[in-house]
Protein backbone atom coordinates (compact mmCIF):
# COMPACT_ATOMS: atom_id res chain seq x y z
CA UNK A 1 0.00 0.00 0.00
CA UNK A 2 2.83 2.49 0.64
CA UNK A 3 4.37 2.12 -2.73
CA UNK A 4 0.85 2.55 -3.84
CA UNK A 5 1.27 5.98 -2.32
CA UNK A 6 4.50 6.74 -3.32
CA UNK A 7 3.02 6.28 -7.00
CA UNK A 8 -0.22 8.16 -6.82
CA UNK A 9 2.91 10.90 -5.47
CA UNK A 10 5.03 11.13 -8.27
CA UNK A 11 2.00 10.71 -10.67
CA UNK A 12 0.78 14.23 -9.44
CA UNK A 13 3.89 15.82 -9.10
CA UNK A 14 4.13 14.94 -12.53
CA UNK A 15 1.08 16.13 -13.44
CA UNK A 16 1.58 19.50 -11.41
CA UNK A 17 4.95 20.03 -13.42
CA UNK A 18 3.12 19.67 -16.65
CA UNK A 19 0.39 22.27 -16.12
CA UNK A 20 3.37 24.47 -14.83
CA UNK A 21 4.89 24.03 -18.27
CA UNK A 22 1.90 24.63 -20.11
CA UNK A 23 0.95 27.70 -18.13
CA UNK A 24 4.12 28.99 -18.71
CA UNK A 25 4.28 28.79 -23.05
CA UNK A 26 0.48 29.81 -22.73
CA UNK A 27 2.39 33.21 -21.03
CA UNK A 28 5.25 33.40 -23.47
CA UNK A 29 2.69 33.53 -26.15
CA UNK A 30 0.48 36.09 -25.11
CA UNK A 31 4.14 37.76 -24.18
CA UNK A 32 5.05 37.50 -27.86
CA UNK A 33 8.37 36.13 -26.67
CA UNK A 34 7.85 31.94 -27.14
CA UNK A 35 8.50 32.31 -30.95
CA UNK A 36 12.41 33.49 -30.23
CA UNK A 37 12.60 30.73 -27.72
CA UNK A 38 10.80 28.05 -30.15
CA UNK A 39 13.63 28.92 -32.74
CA UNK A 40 16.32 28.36 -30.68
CA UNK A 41 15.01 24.89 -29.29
CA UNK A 42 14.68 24.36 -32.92
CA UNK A 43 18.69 24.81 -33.05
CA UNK A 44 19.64 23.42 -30.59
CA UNK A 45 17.90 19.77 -31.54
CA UNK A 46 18.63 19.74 -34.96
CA UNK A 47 22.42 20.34 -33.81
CA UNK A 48 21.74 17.26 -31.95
CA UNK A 49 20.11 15.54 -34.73
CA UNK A 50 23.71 15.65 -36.17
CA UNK A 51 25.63 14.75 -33.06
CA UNK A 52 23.48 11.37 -32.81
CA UNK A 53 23.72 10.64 -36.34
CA UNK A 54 27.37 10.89 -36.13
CA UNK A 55 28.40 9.58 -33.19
CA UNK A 56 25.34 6.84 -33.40
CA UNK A 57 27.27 5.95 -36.54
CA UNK A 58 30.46 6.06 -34.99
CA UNK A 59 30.18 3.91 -32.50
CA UNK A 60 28.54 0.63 -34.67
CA UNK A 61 31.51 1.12 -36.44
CA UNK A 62 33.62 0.61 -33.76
CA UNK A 63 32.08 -2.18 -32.03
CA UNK A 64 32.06 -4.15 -35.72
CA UNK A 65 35.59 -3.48 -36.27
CA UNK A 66 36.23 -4.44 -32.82
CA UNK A 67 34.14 -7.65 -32.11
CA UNK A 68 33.88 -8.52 -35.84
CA UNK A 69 35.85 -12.42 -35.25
CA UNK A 70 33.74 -13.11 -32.67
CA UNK A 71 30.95 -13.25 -34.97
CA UNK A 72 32.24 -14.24 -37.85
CA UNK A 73 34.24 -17.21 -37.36
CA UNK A 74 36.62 -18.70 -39.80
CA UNK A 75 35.07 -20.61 -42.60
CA UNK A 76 35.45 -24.65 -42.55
CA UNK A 77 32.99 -26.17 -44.75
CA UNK A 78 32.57 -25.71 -48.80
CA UNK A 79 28.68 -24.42 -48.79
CA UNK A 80 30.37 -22.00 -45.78
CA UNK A 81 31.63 -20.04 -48.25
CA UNK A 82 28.55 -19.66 -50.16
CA UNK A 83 26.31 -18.94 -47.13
CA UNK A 84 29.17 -16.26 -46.38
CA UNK A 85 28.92 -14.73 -49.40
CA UNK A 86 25.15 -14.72 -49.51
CA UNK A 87 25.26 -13.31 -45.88
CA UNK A 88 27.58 -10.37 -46.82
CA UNK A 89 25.72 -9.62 -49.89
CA UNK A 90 22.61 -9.16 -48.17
CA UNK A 91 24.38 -7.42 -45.26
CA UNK A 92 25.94 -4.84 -47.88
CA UNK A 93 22.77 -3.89 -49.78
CA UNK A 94 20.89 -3.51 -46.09
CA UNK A 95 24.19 -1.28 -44.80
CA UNK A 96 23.66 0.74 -47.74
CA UNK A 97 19.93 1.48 -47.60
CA UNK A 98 20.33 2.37 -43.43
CA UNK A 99 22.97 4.33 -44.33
CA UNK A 100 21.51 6.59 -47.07
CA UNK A 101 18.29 6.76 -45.28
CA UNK A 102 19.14 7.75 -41.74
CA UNK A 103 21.59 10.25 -43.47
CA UNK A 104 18.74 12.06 -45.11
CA UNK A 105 16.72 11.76 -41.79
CA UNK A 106 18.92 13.55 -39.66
CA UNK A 107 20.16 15.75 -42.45
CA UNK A 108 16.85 16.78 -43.35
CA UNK A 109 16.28 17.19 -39.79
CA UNK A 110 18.91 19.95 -39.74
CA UNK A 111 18.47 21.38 -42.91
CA UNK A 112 14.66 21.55 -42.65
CA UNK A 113 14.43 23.41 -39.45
CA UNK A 114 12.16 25.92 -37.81
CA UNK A 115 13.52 29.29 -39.43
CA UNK A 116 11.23 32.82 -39.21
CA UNK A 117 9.78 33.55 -42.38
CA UNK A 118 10.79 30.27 -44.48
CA UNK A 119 7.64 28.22 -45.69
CA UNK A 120 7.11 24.93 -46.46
CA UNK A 121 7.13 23.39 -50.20
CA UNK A 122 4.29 21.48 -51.67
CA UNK A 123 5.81 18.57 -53.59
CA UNK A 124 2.76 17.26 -54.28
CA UNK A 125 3.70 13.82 -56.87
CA UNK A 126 6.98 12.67 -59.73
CA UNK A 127 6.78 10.19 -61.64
CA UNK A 128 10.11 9.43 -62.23
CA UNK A 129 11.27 9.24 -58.57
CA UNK A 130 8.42 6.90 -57.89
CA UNK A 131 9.72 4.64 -60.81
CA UNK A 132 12.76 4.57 -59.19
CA UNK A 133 12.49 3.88 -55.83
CA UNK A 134 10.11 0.87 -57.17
CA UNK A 135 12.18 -0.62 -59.48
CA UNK A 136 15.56 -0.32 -58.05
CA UNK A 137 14.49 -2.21 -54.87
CA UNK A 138 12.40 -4.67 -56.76
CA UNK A 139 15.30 -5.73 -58.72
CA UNK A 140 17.86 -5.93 -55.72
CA UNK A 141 15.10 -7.53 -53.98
CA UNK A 142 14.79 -10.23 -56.90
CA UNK A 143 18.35 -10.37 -56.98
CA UNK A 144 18.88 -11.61 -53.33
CA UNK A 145 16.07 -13.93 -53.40
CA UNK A 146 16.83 -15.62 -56.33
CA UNK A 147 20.22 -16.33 -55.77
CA UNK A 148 19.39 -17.63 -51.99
CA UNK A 149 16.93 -20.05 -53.39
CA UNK A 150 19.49 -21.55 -55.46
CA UNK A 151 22.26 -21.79 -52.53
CA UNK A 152 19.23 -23.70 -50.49
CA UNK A 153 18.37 -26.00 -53.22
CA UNK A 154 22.03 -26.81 -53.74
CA UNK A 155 22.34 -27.03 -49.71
CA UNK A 156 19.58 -28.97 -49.20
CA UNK A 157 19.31 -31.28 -52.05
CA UNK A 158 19.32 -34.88 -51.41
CA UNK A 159 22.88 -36.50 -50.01
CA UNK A 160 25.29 -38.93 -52.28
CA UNK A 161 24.42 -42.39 -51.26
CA UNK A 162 27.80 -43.17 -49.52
CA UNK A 163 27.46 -39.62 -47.41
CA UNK A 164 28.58 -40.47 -43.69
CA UNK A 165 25.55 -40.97 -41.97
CA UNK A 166 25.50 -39.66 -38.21
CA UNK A 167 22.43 -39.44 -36.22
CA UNK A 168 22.52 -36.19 -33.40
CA UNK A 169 19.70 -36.74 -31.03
CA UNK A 170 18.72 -33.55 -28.33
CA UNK A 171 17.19 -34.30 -25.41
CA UNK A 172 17.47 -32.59 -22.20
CA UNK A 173 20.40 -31.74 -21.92
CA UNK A 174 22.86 -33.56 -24.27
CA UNK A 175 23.13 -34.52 -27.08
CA UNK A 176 23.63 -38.09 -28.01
CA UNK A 177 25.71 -39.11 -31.05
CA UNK A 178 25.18 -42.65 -33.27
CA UNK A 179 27.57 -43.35 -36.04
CA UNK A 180 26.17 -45.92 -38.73
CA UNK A 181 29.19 -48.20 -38.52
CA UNK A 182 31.21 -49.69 -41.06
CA UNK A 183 28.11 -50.41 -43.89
CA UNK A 184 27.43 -46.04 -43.44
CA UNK A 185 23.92 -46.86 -42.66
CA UNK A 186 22.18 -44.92 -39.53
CA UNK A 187 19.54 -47.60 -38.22
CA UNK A 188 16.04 -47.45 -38.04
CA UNK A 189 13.90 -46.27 -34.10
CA UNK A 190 11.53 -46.16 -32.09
CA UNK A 191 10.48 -43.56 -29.99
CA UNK A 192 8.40 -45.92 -27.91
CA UNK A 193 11.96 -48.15 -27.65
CA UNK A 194 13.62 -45.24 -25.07
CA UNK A 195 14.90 -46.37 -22.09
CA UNK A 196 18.04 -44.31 -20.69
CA UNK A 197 17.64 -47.13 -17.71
CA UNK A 198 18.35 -49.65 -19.85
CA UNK A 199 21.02 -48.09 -21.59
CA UNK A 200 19.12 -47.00 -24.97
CA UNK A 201 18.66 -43.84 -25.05
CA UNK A 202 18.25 -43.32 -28.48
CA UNK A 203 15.06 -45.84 -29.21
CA UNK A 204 17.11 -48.30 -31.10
CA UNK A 205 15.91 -50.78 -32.83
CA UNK A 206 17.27 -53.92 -32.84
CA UNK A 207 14.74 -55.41 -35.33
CA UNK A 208 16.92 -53.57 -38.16
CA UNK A 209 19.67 -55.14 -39.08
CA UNK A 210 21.47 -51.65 -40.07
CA UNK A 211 21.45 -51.16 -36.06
CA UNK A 212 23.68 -53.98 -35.34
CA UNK A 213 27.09 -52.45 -36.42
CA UNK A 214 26.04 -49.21 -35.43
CA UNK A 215 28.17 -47.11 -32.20
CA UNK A 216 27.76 -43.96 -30.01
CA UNK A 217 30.60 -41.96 -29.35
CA UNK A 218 30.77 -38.90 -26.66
CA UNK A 219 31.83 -36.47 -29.20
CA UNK A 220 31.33 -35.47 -32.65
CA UNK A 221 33.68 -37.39 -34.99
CA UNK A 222 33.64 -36.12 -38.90
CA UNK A 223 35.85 -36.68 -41.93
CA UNK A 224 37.87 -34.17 -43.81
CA UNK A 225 36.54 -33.91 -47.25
CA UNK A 226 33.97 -36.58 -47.78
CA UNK A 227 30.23 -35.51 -47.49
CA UNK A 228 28.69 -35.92 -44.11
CA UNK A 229 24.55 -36.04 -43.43
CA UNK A 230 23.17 -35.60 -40.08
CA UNK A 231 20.36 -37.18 -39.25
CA UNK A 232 18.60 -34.81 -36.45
CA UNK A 233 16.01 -35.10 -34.18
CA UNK A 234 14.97 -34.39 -30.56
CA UNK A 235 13.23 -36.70 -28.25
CA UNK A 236 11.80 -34.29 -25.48
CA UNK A 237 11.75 -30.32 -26.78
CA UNK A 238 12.60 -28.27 -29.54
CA UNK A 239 16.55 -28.32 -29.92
CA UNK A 240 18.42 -26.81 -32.70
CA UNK A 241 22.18 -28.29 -33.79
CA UNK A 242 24.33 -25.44 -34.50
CA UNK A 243 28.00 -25.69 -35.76
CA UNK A 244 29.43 -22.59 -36.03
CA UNK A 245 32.68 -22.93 -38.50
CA UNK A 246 30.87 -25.17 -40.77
CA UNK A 247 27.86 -22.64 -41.23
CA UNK A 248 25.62 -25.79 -39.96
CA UNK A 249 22.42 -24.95 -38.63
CA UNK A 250 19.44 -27.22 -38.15
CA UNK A 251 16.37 -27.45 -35.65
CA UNK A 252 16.01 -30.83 -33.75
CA UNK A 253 12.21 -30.97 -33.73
CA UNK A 254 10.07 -33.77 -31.55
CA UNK A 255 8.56 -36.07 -34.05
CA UNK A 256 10.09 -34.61 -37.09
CA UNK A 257 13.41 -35.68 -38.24
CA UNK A 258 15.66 -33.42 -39.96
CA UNK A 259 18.96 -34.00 -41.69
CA UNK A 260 21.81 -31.79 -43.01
CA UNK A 261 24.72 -32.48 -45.64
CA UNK A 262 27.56 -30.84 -45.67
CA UNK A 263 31.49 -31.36 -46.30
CA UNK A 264 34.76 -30.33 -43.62
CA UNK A 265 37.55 -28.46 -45.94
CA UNK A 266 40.02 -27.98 -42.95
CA UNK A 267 40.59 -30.75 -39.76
CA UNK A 268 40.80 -29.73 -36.30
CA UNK A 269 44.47 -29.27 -36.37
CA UNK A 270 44.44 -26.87 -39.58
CA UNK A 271 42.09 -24.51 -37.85
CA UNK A 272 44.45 -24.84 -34.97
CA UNK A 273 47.44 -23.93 -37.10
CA UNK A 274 45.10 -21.07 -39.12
CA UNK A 275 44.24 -19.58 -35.73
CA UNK A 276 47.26 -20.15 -33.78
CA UNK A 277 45.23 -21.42 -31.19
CA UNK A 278 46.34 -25.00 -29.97
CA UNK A 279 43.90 -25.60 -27.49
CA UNK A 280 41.15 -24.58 -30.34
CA UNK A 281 38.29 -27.31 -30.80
CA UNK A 282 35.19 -26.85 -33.00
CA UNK A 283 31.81 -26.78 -31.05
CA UNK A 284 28.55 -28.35 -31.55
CA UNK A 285 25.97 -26.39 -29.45
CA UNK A 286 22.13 -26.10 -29.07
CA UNK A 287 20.53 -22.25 -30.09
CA UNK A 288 17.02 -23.02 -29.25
CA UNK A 289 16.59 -22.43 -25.18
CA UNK A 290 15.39 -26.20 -24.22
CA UNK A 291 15.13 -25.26 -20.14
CA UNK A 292 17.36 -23.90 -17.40
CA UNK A 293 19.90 -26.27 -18.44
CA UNK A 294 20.33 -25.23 -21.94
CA UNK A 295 23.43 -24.02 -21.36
CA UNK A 296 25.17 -27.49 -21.00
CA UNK A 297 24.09 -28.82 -24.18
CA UNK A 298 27.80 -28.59 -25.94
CA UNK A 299 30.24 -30.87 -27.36
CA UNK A 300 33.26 -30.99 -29.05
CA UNK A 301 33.37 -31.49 -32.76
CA UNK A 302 36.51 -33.74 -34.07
CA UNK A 303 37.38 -33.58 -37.50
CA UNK A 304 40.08 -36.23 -38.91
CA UNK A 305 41.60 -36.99 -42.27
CA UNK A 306 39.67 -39.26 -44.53
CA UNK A 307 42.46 -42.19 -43.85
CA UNK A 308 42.86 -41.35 -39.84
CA UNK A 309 38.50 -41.27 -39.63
CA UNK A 310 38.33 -44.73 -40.83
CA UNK A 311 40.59 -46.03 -38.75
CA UNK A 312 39.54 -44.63 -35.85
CA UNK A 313 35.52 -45.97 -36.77
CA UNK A 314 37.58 -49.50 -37.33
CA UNK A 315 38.35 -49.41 -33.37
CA UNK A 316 34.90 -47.91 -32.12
CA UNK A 317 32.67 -51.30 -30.19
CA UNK A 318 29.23 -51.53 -31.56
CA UNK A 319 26.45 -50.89 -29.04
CA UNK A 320 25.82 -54.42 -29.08
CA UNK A 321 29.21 -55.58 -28.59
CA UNK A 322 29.16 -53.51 -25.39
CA UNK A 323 25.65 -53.97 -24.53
CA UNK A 324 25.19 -57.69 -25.36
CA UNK A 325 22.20 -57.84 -23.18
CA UNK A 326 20.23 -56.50 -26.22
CA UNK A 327 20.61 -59.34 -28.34
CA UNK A 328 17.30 -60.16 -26.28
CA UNK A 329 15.54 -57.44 -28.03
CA UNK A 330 16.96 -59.00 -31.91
CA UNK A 331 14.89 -61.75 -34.11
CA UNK A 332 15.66 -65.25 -33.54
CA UNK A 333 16.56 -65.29 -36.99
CA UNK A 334 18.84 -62.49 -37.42
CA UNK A 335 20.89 -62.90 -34.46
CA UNK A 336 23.44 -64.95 -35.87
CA UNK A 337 24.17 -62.19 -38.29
CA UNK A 338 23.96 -59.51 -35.67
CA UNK A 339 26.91 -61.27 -33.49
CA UNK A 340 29.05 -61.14 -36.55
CA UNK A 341 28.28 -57.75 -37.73
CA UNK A 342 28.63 -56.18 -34.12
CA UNK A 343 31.81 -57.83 -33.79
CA UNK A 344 30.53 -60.08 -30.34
CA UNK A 345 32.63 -63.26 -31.83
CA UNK A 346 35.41 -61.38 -31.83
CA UNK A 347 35.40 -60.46 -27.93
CA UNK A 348 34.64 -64.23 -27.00
């Protein structure tokens, strides 16, 4: 109740200052002495009209010179460099019409001031400048979109058939990584088949054969060079797999899987060397806020040389060869095959 009071207090001191104020230029007018005043207000703001502009200006300037790496990391990826150059392009045309038209704004501002005895011009219609400020954005406009929708269809056209195949599940809060083992082949789930109790925590099924040479790994593991295609999808919340040097972005949606191709052009220890950095490691992180714990949801990203990938997915277990107890869950008649693909016979 008191800050009740203190409110209704300010609110009519307020209110007591403003009638002041009005009394006052009601005064100066009958005076004849608020038009001298009125032009020098007039001054005085359009003087600041130009300070803001300029030192507005200024100051994004700085701050993009200055923080400019930290949002534009280095390039790793081949479509990165198209998605750079479409970003850029887009970001140039947009610099250029903000520039031009806060210019005039504050210019105009200035220019256009209160002044005794100057009157206003009627500029009623031209033709010509409304041709041109229709057509010139029409065509820049046509410009940017068309040559986006061909980067996306390139981007997002179907994968080669012997693309690496990793599946990045999102759940709160990890992510879970499944490699498709040494036949490339991610396979098939079941939502209905997740049990983090159990040890499954990606709903595998074991009635696919495709599953039983298939391995999780802690960390993102890619090839150099060869075309990768993550298979993405979330088993709780929206999640959203972001990968910063390769330009990767994809949301993780419940009950809608998504996928994205791409291909590596520099390994982990090239970016090292390119940065100087030798503690450097690429990231995978989530950019859609999942819950309080969103935060955590990171992981480093590996990437190898073609030769050095495959033999390092040579040495990975299968998830049955390290979780035998789910050749319960495989057919009777597919589980001689499944101890020889996971590699079982080769522990006993």
């Amino acid at each position: 109740m008191f800050g009740l009071y203190i409110f209704l207090a300010v609110f009519l001191i307020l209110g007591i200052l403003l009638m002041i104020f009005r009394i006052s230029r009601l005064i100066n007018v009958v005076k004849g002495s608020d038009e001298k005043r009125a032009s020098t207000s007039n001054n005085v703001n359009a003087m600041l009209m130009i300070a803001f502009m300029v030192i507005g200006f200024g100051l994004a300037a700085w701050y993009s010179v200055t923080y400019f790496d930290l949002y534009d990391p280095p390039v790793a990826s081949e479509h990165g460099e198209l998605t750079d150059k479409l970003f850029w392009r887009t970001m140039w045309v947009t610099l250029l019409v903000v520039v031009v038209t806060h210019v005039l704004m504050f210019v105009f501002a200035y220019k256009y001031r209160y002044k005794e005895g100057q009157k206003a011009l009627f500029y009623p219609h031209n033709n010509k400048l409304e041709y041109i400020w229709t057509l010139v954005p029409a065509v820049v406009l046509t410009w940017l979109v068309i040559s986006g929708w061909m980067a996306w269809e390139d981007i997002m056209a179907p994968a080669d058939k012997d693309a690496e195949q990793i599946e990045v599940l999102g759940y709160q809060f990890a992510w879970s990584i499944r490699y498709g083992g040494m036949d490339n082949n991610v396979g098939d789930y079941d939502y209905r088949l997740i049990d983090d109790v159990a040890g499954n925590p990606n709903g595998i099924d074991f009635t696919d054969k495709a599953n039983f040479d298939d391995f999780l790994f802690q960390n993102l593991v890619i090839p150099k060079g060869k075309e990768i295609l993550l298979k993405i999808r979330a088993r709780d919340v929206l999640h959203s797999v972001f990968l910063p040097h390769f330009r990767v972005k994809m949301d993780a949606v419940p009950g809608m899987p998504t996928q994205f191709k791409f291909i590596v052009t520099k390994t982990t220890q090239e970016m090292r060397d390119e940065l100087g950095d030798q503690e450097f490691n690429y990231e995978l992180a989530c950019t859609e806020i999942c819950g309080e714990s969103h935060f955590s949801m990171k992981k480093n990203v590996i990437v190898m040389e073609l030769e050095d990938y495959y033999e390092w997915k040579a040495e990975q277990e299968t998830f049955l060869s390290v979780n035998p107890e789910f050749m319960d869950k495989v057919p009777e008649e597919l589980k001689e095959l499944a101890v020889v693909t996971a590699g079982i016979d080769k522990q006993d």
